[in-house]
C-alpha atoms as a PDB file:
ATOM      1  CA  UNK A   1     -73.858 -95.854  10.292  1.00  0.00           C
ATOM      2  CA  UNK A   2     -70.786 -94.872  12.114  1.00  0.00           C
ATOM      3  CA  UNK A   3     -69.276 -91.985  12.415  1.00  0.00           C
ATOM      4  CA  UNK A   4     -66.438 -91.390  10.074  1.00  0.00           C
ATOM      5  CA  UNK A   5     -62.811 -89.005  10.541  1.00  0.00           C
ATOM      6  CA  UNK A   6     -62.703 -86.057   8.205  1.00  0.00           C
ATOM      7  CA  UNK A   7     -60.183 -83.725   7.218  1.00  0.00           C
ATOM      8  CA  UNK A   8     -61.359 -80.133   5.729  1.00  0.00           C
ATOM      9  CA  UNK A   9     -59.034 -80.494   2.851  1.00  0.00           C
ATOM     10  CA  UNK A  10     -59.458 -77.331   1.343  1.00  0.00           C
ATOM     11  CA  UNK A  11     -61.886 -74.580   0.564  1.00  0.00           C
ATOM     12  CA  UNK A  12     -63.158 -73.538  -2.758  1.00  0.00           C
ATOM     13  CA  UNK A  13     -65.243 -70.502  -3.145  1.00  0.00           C
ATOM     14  CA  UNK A  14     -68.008 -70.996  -0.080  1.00  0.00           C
ATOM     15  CA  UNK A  15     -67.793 -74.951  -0.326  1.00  0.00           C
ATOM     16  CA  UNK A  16     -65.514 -77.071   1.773  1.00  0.00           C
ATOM     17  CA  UNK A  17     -63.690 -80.402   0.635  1.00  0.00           C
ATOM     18  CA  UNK A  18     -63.509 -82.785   2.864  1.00  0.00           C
ATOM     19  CA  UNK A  19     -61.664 -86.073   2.575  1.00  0.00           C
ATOM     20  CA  UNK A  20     -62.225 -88.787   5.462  1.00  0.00           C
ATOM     21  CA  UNK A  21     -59.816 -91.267   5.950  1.00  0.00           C
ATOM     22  CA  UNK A  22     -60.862 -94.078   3.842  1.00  0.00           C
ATOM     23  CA  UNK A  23     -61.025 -91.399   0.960  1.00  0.00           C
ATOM     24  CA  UNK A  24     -64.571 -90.711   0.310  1.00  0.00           C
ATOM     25  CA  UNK A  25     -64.727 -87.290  -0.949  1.00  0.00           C
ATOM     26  CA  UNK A  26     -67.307 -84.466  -0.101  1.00  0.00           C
ATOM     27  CA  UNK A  27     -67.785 -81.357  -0.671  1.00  0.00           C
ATOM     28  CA  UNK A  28     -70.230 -79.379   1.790  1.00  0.00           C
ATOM     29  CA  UNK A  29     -71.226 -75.694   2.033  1.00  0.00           C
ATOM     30  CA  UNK A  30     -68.936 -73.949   4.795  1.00  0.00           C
ATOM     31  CA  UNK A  31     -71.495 -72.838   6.590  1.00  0.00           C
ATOM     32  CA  UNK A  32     -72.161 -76.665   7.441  1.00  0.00           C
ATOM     33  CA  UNK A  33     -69.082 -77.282   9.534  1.00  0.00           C
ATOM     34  CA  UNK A  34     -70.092 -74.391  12.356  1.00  0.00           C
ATOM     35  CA  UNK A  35     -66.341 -72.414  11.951  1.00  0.00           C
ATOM     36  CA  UNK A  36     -63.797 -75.326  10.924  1.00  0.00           C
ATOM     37  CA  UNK A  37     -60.997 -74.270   8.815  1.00  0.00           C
ATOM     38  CA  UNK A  38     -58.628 -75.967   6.119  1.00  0.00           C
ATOM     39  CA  UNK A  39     -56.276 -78.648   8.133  1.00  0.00           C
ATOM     40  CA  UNK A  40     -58.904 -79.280  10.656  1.00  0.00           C
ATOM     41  CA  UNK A  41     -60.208 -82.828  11.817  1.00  0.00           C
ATOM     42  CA  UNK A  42     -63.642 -83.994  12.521  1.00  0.00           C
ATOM     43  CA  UNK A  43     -66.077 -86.691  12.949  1.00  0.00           C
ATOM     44  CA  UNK A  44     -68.956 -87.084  10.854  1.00  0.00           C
ATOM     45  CA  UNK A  45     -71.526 -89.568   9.471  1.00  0.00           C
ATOM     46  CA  UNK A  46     -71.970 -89.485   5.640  1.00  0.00           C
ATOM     47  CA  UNK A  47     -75.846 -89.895   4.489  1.00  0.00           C
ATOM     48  CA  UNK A  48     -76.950 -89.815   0.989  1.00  0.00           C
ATOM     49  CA  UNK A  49     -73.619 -87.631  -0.270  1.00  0.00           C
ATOM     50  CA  UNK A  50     -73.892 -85.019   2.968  1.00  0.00           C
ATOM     51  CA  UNK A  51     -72.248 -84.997   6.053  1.00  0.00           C
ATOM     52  CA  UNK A  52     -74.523 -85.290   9.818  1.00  0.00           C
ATOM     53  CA  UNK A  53     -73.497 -85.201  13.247  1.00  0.00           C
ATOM     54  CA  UNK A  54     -70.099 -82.843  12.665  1.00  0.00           C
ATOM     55  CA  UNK A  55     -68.349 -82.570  15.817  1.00  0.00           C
ATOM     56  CA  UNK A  56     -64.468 -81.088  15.726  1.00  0.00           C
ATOM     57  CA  UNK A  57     -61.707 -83.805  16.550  1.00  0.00           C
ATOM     58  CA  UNK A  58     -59.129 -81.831  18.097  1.00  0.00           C
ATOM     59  CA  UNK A  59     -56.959 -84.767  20.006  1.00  0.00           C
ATOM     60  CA  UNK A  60     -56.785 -86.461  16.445  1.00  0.00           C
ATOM     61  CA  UNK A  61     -55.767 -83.152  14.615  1.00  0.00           C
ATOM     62  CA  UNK A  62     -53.180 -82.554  17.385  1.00  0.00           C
ATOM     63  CA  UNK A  63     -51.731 -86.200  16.757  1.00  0.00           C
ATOM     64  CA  UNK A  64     -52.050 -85.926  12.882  1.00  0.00           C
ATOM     65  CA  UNK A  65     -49.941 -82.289  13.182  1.00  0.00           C
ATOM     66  CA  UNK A  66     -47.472 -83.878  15.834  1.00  0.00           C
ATOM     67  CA  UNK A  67     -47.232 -87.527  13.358  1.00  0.00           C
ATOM     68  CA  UNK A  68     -46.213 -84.536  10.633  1.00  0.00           C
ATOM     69  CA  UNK A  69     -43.555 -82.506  12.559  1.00  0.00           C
ATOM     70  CA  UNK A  70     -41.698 -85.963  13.239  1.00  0.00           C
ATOM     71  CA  UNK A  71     -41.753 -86.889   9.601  1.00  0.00           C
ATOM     72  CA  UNK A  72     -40.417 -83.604   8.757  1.00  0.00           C
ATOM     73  CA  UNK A  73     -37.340 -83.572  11.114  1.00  0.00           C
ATOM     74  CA  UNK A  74     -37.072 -86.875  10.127  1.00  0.00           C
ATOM     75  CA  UNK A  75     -36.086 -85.885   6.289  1.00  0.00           C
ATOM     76  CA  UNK A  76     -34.759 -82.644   7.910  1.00  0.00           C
ATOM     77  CA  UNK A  77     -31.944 -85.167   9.275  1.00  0.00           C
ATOM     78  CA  UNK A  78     -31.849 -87.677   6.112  1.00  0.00           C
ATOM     79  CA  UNK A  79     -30.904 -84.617   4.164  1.00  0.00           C
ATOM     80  CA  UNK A  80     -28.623 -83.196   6.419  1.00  0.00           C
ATOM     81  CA  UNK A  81     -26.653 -86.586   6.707  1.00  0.00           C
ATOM     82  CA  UNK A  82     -26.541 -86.824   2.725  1.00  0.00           C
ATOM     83  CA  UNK A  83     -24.250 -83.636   2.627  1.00  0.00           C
END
């Protein structure tokens, strides 16, 4: 199977949720994804319910964060026109 793109949605107690991009939802100890915090992206398979093969993505977090900024200043400038 293919490796999948994760985001480490949020943390809950000492298990991570991670959503990958076709929405599959799964929830992992923290101690699984070797130091990643909430916001980062990764690449991971998904076997039997569990994630394998974990490595950090951070060229698709940087473009995900940079995608972001330019939506905000883009309503930044919608509002700011509306006045």
């Amino acid at each position: 199977m293919d490796k999948k793109i994760f985001s480490l949605d949020r943390l809950e107690g000492d298990l991570a949720v991670c959503i990958s991009d076709d929405d599959d939802v799964v929830v992992v100890p923290i101690s699984r994804l070797g130091g990643l915090r909430a916001g980062d992206v990764f690449r991971a398979r998904l076997e039997d319910d569990t994630l394998a093969e974990i490595e950090p993505d951070e060229a698709e977090r940087e473009h995900r964060l940079a995608e972001n900024r330019e939506r905000l200043h883009a309503l930044a400038r919608k509002t700011k026109n509306r006045r």
